[in-house]
Protein backbone atom coordinates (compact mmCIF):
# COMPACT_ATOMS: atom_id res chain seq x y z
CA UNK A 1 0.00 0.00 0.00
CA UNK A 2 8.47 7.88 4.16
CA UNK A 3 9.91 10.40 5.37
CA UNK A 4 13.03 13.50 5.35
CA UNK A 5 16.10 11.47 6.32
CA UNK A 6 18.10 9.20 5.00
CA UNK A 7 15.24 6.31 4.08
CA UNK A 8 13.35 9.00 1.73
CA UNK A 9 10.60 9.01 4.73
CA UNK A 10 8.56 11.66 6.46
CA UNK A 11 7.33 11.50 9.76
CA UNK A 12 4.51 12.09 11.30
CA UNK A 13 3.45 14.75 13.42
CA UNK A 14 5.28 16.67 15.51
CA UNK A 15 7.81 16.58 12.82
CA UNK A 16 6.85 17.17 8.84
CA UNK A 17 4.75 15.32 6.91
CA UNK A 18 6.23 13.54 3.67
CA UNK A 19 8.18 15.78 2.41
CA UNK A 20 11.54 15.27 -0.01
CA UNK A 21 14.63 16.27 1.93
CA UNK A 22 15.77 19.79 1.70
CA UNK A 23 19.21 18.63 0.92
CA UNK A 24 17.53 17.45 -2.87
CA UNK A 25 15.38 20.19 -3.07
CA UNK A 26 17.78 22.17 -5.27
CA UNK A 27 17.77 19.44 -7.94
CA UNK A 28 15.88 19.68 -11.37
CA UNK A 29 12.43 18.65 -10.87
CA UNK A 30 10.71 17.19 -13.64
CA UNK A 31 6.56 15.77 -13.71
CA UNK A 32 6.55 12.86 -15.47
CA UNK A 33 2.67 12.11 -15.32
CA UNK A 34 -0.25 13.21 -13.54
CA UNK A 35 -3.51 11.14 -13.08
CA UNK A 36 -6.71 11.70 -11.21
CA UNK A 37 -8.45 8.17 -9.98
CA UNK A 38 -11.16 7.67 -7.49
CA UNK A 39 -8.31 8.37 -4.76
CA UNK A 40 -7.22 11.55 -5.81
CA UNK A 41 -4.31 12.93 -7.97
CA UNK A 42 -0.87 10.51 -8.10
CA UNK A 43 2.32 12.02 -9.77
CA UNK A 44 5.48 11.11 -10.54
CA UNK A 45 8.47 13.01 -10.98
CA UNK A 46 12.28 12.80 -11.27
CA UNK A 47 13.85 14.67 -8.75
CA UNK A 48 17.92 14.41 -10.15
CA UNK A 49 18.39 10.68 -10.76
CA UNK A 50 15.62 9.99 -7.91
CA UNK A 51 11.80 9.38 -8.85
CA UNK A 52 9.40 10.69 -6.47
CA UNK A 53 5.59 9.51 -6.02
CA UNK A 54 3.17 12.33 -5.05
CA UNK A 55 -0.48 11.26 -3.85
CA UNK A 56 -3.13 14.33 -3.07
CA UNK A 57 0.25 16.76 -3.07
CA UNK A 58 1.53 14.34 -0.19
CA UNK A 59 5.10 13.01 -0.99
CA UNK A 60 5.45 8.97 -0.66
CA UNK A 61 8.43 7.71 -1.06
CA UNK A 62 11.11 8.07 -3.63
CA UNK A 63 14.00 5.74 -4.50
CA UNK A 64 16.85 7.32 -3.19
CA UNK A 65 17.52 4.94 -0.49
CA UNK A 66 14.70 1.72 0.24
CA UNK A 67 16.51 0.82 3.51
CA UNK A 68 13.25 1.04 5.22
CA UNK A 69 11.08 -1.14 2.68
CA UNK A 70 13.89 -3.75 2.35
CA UNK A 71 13.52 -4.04 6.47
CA UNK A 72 10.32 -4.10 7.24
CA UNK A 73 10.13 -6.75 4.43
CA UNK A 74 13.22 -8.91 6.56
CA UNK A 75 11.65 -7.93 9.86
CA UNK A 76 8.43 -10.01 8.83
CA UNK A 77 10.69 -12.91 7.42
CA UNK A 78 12.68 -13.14 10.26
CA UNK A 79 10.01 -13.15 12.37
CA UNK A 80 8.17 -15.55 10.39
CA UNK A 81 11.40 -18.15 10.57
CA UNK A 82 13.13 -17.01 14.07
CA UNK A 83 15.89 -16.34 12.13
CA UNK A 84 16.18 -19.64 10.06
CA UNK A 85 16.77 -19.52 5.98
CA UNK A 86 13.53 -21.25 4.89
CA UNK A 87 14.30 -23.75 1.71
CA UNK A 88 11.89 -25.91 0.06
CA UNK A 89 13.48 -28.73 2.17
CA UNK A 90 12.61 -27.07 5.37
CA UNK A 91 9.96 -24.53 5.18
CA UNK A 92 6.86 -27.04 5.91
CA UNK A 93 8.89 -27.42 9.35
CA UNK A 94 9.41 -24.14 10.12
CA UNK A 95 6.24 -22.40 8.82
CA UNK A 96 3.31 -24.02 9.51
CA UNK A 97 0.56 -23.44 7.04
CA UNK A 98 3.46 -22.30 4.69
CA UNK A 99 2.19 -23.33 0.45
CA UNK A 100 4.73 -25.51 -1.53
CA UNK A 101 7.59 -22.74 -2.32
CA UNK A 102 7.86 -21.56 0.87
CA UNK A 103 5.85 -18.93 3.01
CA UNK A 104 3.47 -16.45 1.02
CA UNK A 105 4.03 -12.97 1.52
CA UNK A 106 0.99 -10.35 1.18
CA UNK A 107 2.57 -6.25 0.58
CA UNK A 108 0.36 -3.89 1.08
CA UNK A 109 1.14 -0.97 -1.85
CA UNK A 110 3.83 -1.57 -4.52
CA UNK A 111 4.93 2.10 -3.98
CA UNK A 112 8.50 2.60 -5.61
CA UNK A 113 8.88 -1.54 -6.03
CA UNK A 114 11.66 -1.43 -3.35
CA UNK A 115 9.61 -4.12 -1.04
CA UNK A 116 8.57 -6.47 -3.89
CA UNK A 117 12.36 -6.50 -5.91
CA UNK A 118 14.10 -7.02 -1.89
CA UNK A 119 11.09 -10.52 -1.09
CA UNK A 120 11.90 -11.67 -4.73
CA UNK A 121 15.16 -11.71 -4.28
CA UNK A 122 15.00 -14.13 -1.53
CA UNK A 123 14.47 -17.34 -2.57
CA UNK A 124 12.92 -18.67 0.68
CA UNK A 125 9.93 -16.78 0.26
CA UNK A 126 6.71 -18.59 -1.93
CA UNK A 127 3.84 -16.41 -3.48
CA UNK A 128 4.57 -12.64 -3.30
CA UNK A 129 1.28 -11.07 -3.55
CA UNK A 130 1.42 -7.13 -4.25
CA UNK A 131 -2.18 -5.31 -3.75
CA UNK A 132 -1.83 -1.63 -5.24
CA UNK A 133 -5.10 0.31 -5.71
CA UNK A 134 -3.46 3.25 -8.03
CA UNK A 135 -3.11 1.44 -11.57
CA UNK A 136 -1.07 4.70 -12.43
CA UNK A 137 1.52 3.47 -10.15
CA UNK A 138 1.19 0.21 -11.75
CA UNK A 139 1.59 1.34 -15.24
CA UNK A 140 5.18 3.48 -14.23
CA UNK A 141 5.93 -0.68 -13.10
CA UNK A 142 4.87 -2.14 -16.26
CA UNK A 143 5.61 0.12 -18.97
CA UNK A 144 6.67 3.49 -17.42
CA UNK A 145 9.98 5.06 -16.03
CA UNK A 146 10.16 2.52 -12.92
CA UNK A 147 10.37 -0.36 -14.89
CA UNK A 148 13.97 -1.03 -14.54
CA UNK A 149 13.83 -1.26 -10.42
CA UNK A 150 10.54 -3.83 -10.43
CA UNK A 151 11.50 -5.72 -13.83
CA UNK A 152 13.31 -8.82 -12.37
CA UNK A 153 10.59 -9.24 -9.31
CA UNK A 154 7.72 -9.08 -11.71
CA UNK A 155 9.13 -11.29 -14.20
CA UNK A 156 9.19 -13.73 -11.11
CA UNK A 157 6.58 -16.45 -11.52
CA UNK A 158 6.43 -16.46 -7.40
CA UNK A 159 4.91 -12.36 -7.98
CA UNK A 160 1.66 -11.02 -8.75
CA UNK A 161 0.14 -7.75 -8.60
CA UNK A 162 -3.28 -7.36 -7.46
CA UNK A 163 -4.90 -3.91 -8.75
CA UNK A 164 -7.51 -3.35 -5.88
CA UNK A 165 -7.80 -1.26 -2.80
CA UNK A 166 -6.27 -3.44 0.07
CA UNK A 167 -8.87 -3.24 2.67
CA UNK A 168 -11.22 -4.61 0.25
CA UNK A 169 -8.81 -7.07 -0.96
CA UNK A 170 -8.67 -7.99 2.57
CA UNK A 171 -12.53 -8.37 2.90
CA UNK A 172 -13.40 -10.08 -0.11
CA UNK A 173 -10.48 -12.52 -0.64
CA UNK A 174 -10.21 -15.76 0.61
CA UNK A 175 -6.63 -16.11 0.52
CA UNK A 176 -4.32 -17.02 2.99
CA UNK A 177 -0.77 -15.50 3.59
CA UNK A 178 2.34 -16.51 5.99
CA UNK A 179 3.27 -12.61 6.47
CA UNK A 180 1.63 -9.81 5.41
CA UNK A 181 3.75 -6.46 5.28
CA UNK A 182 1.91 -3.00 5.24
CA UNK A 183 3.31 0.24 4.39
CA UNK A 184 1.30 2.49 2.76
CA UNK A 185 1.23 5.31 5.27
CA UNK A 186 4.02 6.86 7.38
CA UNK A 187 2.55 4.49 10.25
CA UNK A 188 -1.03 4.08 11.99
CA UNK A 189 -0.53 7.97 13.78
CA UNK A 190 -0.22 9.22 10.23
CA UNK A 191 -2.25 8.19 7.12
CA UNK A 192 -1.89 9.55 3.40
CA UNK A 193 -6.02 9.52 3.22
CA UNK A 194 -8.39 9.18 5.86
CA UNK A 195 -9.85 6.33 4.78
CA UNK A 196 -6.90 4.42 5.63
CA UNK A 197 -7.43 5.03 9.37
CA UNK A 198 -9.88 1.87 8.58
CA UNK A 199 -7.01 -0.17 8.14
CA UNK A 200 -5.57 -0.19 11.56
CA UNK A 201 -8.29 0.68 13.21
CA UNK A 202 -10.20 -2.79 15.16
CA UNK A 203 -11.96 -4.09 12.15
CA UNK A 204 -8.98 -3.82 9.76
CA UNK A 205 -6.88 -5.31 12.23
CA UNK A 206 -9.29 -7.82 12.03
CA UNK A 207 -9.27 -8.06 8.19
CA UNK A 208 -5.65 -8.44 8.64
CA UNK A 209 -5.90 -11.50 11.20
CA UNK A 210 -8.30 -13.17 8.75
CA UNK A 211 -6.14 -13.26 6.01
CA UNK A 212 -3.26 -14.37 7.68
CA UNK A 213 -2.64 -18.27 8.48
CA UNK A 214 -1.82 -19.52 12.06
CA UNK A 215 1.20 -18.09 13.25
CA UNK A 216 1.74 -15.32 10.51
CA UNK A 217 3.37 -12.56 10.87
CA UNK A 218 1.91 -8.72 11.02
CA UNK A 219 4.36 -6.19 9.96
CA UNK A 220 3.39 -2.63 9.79
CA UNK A 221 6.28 0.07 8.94
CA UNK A 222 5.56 3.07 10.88
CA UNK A 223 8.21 6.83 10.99
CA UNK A 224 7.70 6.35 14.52
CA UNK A 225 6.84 4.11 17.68
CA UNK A 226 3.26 3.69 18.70
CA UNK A 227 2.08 2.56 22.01
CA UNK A 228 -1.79 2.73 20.86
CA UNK A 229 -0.99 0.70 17.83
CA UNK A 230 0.47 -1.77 20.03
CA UNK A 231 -2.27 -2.18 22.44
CA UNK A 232 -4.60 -2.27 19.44
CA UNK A 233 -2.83 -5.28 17.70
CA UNK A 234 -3.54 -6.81 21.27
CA UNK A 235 -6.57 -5.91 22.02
CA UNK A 236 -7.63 -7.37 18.52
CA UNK A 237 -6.21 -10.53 19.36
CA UNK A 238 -2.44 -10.74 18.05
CA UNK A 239 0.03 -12.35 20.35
CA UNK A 240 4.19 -11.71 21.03
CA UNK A 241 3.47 -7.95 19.88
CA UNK A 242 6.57 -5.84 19.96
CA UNK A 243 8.42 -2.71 17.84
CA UNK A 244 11.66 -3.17 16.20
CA UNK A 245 13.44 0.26 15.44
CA UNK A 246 15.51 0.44 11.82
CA UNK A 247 18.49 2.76 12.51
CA UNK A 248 19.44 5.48 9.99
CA UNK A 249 21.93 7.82 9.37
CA UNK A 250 20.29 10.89 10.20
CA UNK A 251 17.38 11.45 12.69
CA UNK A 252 15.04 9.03 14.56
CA UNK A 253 14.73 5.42 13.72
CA UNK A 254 12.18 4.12 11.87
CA UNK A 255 9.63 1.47 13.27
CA UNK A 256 8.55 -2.17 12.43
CA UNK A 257 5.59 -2.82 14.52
CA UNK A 258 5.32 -7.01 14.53
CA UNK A 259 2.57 -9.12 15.85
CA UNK A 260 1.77 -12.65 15.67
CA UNK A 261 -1.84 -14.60 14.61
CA UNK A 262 -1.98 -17.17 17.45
CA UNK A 263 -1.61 -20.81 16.05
């Protein structure tokens, strides 16, 4: 389904919103597109050699670092295996509930492709499931100027990308996933759209618990730690809930919150 350090992120309030760091801001700016959809306007630009996503004049993300997506996307897998490389010798073992390739991996938002191209390049993981509900975004992936970082993970026969808003994904599909990795806001305090308050709010957490199997994994990426979050992923029924902080170079670390579907 980001904010002004080193991880291209913006945090939440008391600090900025999204916002591209001032250090870039005297680079060339060029739009590349502009489209209006039932969620508003989405445009990308090239900021330098970096591309930028823009949603409702919010900034996203850009690709000028990923460390955050590639984390939150090995916090969930780490989780999910306490550590453990999963093979296709070894996965049934170590993940119950796990499909033939290995554990299945729901992302919510395909964003600048930096979380789908890091879980395809691990070959432990099975199905990688993408939902993304701006088809603009997916058409940059396809066809457009972001092509070259999503190519290899899409040509992957383990990916798919799901054009659909996730919360409805969530409701309406009867699939089952090991891990399921959300970051499509700067965190539960701080959502690009109202409507995506829903999400982590009880009956999206809810969504979230029915979609995943026994003992998956519940990784939310957040620009900074939430105690309310927390005691909502418990009070909705998740077990071994805890934050894991990604360090950066500049600023305050960056948040995985991580709960657990009891087996």
């Amino acid at each position: 389904m980001t904010t002004p350090h080193t991880t291209g992120r913006t945090p939440p309030t008391p600090r900025p919103p999204r916002t591209p760091e001032t250090a870039r801001a005297s680079r060339t700016v060029r739009t590349l597109d502009r489209r209006h959809g039932p969620y508003g306007e989405v445009v990308l630009r090239r900021r330098g050699e970096d591309y930028e996503i823009i949603a409702n004049g919010c900034f996203l993300m850009d690709t000028s670092d990923g460390r955050s997506e590639r984390l939150l996307v090995d916090a969930a897998y780490g989780a999910l295996t306490a550590g453990a490389p999963v093979t296709a010798e070894n996965h049934r073992a170590q993940v119950p509930g796990s499909g033939d390739l290995g554990p299945s991996l729901l992302i919510g938002g395909l964003g600048v492709g930096f979380s789908l191209a890091h879980a395809a390049a691990n070959p432990g993981w099975g199905r990688i499931a993408v939902v993304e509900r701006e088809e603009a975004i997916i058409d940059w992936h396809m066809t457009g100027p972001l092509a070259p970082l999503s190519r290899d993970a899409l040509a992957d026969p383990r990916s798919v990308i799901i054009h659909r808003d996730l919360l409805t994904h969530l409701r309406e599909s009867r699939d089952r996933y090991d891990a399921i990795c959300l970051d499509i806001d700067n965190g539960p305090d701080w959502t690009v759209t109202d409507d995506n308050r829903n999400l982590y709010a009880p009956s999206g957490l809810a969504l979230c618990q029915g979609r995943l199997a026994p003992g998956g994994i519940l990784a939310v990426w957040s620009a900074q730690p939430s105690p309310a979050f927390e005691e909502a992923l418990r009070n909705a029924g998740f077990s071994a809930v805890r934050t894991e902080e990604i360090r950066v170079a500049r600023g305050a670390p960056d948040v995985v919150h991580l709960a657990v579907r009891p087996a």
